[in-house]
N, C-alpha and C. Protein backbone atom coordinates (compact mmCIF):
# COMPACT_ATOMS: atom_id res chain seq x y z
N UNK A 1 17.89 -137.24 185.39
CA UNK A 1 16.68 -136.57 185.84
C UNK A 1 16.99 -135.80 187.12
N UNK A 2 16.82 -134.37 187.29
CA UNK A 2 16.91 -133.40 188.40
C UNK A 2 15.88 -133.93 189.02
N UNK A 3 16.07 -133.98 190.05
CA UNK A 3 14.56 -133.64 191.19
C UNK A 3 14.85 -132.73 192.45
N UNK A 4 14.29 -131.82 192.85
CA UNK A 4 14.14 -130.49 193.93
C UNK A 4 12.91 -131.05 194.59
N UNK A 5 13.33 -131.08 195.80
CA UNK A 5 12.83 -131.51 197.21
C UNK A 5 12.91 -130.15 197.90
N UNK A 6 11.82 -129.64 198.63
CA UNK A 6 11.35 -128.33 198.48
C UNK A 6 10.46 -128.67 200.29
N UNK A 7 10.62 -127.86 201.63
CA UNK A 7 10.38 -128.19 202.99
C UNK A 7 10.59 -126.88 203.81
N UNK A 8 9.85 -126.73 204.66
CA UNK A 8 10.18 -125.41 205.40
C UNK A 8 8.69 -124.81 205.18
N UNK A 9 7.47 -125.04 204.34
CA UNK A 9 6.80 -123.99 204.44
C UNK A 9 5.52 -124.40 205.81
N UNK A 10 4.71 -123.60 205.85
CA UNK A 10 3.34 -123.71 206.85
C UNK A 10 2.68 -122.41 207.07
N UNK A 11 1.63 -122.16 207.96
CA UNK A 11 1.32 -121.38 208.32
C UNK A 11 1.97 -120.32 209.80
N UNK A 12 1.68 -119.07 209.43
CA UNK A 12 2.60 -118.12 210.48
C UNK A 12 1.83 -116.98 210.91
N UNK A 13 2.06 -116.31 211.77
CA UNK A 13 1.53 -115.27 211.91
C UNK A 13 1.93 -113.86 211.34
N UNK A 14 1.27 -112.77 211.32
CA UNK A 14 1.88 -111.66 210.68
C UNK A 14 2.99 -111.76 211.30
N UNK A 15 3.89 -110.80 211.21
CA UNK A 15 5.37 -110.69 211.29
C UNK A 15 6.31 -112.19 211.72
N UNK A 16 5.63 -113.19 211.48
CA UNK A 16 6.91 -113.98 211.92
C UNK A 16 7.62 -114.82 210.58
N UNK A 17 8.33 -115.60 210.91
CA UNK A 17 9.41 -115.87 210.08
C UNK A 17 9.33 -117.53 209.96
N UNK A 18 9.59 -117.99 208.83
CA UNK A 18 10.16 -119.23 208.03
C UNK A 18 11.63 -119.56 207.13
N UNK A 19 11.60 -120.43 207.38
CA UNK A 19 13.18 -121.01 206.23
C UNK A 19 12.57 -122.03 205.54
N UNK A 20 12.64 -122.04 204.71
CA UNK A 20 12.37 -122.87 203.15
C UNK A 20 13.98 -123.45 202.67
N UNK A 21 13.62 -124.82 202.84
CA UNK A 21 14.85 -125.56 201.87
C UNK A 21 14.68 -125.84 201.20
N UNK A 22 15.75 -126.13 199.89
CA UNK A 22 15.66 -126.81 198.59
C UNK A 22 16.84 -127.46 198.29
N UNK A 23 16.66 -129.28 198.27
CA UNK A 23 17.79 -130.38 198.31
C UNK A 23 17.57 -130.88 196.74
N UNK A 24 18.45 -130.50 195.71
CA UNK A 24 18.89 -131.07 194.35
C UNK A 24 19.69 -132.39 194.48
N UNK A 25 18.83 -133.47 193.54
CA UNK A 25 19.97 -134.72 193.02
C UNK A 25 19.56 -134.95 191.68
N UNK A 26 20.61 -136.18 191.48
CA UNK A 26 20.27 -136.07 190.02
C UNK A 26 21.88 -136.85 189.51
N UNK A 27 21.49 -137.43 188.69
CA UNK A 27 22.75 -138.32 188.23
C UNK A 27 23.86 -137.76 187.32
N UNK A 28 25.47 -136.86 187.60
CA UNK A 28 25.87 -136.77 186.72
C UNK A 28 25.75 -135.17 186.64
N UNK A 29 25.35 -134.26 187.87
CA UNK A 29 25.29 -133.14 187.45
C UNK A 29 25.62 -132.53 188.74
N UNK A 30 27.04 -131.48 188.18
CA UNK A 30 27.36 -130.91 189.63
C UNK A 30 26.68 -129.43 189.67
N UNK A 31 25.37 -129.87 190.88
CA UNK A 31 25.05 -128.53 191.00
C UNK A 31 24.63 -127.25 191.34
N UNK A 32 26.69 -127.16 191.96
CA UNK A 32 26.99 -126.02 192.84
C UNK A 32 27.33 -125.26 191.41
N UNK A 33 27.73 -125.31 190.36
CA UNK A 33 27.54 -124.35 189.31
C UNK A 33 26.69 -123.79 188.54
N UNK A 34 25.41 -123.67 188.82
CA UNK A 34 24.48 -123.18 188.25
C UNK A 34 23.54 -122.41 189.10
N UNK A 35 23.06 -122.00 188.63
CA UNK A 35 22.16 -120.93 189.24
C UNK A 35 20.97 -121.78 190.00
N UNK A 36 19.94 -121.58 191.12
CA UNK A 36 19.19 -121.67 192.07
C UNK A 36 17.99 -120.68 192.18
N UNK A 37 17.18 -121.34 192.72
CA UNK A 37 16.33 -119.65 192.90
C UNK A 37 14.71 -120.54 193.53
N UNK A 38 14.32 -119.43 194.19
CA UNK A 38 13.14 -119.73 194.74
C UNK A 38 12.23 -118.27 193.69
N UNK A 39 10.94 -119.20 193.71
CA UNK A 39 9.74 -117.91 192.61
C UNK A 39 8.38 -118.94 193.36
N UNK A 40 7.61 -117.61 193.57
CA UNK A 40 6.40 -118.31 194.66
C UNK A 40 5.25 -117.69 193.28
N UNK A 41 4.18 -118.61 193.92
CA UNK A 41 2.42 -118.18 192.69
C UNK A 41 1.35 -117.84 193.91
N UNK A 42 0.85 -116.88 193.88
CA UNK A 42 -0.61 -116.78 194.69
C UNK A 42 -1.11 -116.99 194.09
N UNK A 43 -2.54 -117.45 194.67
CA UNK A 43 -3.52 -117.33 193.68
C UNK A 43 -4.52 -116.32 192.97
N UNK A 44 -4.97 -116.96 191.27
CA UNK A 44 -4.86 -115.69 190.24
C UNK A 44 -3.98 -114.99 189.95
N UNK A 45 -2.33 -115.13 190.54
CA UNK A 45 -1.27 -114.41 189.70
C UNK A 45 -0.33 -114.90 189.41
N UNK A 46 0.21 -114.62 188.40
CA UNK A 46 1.45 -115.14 187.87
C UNK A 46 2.79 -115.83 188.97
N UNK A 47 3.47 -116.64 188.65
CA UNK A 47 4.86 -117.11 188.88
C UNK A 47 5.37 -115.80 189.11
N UNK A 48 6.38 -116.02 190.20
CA UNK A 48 7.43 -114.57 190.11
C UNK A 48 8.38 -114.74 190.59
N UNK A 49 9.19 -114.36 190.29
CA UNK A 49 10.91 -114.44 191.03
C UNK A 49 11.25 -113.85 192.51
N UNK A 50 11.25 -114.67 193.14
CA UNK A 50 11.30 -114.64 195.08
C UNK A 50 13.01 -113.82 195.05
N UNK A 51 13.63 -115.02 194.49
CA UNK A 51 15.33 -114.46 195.04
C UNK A 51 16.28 -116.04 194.36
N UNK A 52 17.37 -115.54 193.84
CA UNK A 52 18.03 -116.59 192.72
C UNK A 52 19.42 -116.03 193.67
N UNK A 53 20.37 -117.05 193.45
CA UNK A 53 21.65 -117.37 193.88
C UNK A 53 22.53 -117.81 192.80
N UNK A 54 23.97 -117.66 192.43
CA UNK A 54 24.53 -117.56 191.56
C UNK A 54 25.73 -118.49 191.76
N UNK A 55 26.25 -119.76 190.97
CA UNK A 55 27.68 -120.22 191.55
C UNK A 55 28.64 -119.12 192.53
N UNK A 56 29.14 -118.51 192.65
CA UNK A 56 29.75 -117.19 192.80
C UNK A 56 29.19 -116.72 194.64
N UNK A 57 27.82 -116.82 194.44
CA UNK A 57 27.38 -116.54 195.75
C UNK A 57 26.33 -115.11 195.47
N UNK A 58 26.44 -114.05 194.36
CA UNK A 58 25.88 -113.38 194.08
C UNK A 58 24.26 -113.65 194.17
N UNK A 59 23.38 -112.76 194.35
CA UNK A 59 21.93 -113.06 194.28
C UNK A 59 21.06 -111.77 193.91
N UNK A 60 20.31 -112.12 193.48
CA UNK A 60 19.09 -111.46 193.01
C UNK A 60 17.88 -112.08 193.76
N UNK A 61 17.38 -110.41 194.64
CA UNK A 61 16.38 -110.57 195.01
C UNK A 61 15.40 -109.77 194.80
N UNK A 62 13.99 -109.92 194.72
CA UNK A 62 12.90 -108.74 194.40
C UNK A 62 12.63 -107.71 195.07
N UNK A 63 12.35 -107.02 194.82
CA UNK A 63 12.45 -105.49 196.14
C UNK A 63 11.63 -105.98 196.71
N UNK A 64 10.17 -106.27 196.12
CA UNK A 64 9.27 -106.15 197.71
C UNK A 64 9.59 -107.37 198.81
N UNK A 65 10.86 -107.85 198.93
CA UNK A 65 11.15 -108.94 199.65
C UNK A 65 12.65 -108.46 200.18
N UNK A 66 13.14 -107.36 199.50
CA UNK A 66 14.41 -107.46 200.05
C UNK A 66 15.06 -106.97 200.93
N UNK A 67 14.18 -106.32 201.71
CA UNK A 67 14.44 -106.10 203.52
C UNK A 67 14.00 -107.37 204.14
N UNK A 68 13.25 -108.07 203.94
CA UNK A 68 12.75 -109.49 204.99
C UNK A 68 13.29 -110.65 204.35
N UNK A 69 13.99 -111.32 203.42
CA UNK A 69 14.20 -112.51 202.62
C UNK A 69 15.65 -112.52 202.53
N UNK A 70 16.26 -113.57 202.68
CA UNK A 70 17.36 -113.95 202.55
C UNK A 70 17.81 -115.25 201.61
N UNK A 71 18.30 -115.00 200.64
CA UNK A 71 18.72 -116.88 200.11
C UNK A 71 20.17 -116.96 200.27
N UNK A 72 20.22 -118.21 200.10
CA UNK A 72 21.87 -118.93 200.16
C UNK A 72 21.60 -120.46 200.32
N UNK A 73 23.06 -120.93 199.98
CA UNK A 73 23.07 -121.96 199.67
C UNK A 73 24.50 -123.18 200.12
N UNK A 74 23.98 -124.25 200.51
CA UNK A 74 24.91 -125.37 200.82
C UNK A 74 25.78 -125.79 199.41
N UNK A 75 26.68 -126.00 199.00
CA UNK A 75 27.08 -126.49 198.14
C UNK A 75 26.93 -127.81 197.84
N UNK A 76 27.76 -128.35 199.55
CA UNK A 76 28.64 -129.46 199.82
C UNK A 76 26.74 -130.13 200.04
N UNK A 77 25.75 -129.61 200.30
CA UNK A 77 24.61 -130.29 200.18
C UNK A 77 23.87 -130.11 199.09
N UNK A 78 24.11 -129.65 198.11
CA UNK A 78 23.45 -128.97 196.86
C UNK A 78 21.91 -128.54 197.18
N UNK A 79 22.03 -127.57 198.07
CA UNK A 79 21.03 -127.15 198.81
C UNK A 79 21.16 -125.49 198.83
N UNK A 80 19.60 -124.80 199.05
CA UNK A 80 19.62 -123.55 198.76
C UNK A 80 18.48 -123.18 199.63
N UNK A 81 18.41 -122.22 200.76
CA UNK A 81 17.46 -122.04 201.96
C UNK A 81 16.67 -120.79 201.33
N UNK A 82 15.61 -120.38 201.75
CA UNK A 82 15.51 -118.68 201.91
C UNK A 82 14.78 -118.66 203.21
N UNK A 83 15.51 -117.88 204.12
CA UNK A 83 15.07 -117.02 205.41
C UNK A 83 14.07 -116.34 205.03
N UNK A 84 12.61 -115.92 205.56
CA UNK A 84 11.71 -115.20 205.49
C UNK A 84 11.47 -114.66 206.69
N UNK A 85 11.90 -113.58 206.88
CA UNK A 85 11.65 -112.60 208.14
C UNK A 85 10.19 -111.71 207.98
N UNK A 86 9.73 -111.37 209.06
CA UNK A 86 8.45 -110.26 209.33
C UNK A 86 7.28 -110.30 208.11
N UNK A 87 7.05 -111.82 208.03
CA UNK A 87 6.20 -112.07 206.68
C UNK A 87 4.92 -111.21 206.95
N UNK A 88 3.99 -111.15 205.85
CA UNK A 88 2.97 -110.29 205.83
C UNK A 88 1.69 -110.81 204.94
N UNK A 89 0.99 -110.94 205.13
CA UNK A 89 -0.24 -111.69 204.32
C UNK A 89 0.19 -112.22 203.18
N UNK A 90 0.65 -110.76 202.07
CA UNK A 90 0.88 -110.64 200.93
C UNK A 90 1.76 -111.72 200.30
N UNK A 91 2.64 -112.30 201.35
CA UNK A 91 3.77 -113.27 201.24
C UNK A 91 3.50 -114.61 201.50
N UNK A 92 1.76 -114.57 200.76
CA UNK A 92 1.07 -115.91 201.06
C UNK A 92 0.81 -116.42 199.76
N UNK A 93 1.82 -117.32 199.41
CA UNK A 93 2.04 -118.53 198.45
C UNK A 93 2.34 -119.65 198.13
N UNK A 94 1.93 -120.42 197.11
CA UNK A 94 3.28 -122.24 196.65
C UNK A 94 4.48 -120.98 196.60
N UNK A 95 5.54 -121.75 197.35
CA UNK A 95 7.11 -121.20 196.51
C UNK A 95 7.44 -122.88 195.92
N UNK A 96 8.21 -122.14 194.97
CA UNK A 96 9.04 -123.50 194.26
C UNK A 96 10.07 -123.14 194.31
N UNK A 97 11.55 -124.25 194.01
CA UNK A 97 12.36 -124.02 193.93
C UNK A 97 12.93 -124.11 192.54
N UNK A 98 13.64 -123.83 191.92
CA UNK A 98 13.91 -124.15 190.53
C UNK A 98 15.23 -123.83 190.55
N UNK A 99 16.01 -124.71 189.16
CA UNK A 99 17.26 -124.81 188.98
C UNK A 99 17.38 -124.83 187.01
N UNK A 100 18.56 -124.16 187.01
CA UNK A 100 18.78 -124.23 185.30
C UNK A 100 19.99 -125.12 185.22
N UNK A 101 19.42 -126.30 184.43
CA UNK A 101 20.98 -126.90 184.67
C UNK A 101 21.19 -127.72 182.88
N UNK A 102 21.12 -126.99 181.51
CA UNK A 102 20.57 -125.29 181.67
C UNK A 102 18.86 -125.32 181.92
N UNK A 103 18.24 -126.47 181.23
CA UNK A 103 16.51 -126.52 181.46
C UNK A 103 16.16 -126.62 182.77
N UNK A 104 14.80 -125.37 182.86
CA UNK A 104 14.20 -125.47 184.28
C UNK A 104 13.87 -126.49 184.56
N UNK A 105 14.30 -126.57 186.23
CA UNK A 105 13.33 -127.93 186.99
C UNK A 105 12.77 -126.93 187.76
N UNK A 106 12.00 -128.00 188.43
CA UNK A 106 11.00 -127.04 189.57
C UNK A 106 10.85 -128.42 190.79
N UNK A 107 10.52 -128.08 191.77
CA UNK A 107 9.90 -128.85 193.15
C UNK A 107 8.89 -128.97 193.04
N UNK A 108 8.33 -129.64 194.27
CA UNK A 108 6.82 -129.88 193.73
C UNK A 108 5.97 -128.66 194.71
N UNK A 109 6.93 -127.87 194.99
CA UNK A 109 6.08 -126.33 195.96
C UNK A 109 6.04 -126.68 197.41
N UNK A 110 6.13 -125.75 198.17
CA UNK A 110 5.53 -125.35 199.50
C UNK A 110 4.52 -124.71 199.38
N UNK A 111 3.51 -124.51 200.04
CA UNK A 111 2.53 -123.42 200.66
C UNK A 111 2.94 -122.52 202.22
N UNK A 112 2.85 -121.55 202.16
CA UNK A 112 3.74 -120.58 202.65
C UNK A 112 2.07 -119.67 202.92
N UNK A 113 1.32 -119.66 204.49
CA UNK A 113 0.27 -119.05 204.33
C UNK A 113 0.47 -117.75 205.59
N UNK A 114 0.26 -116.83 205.66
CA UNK A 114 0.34 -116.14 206.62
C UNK A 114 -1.07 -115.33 207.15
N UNK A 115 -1.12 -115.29 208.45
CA UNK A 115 -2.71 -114.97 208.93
C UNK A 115 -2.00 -113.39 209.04
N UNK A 116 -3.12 -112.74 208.96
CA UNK A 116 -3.67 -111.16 209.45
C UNK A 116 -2.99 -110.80 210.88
């Protein structure tokens, strides 16, 4: 059984900044080889893809995040951060963390709220 332990979120002001962690265990699964990724939900809209990290180090991130957002990841902690720089209302959500190892897991979310 995966479990994602998911810390870092709260409330902020316009332009300021958060780091979001995400700590994977799990019996029997090494996993610095698989893919990572943070995807946040506002409310009334869909799940969406924040920014994913790749064994390799490669990442995919969403445009409207990819001047202010950063991910990466600990190996040796099977851990995966995202930096959130000059947040903006809009960037007010649960993020989860999720992992394919190959079936999604998920965390149990942050709330990530930002004032005006």
């Amino acid at each position: 059984q995966v479990q994602l332990v998911e810390s870092g979120g709260g409330l902020v002001q316009l332009g300021g900044s958060l780091t979001l962690s995400c700590t994977a265990s799990g019996p029997g699964v090494i996993f610095n080889v698989f893919p990572m990724g943070w995807y946040r939900q506002a409310p009334g809209k869909e799940r969406e893809l924040v920014a994913k990290i790749y064994r390799g180090g490669t990442t995919n991130v969403a445009e409207s995040v990819k001047e202010r957002f950063t991910i990466s990841r600990d190996n040796d902690k099977n851990s995966i951060y995202l930096q959130m720089n000059n947040l903006k209302p809009e960037d007010t959500a649960v993020y989860y963390c999720n992992i394919k190892v190959p079936d999604d897991y998920w965390g149990q979310g942050t709330q990530v709220t930002v004032s005006p």
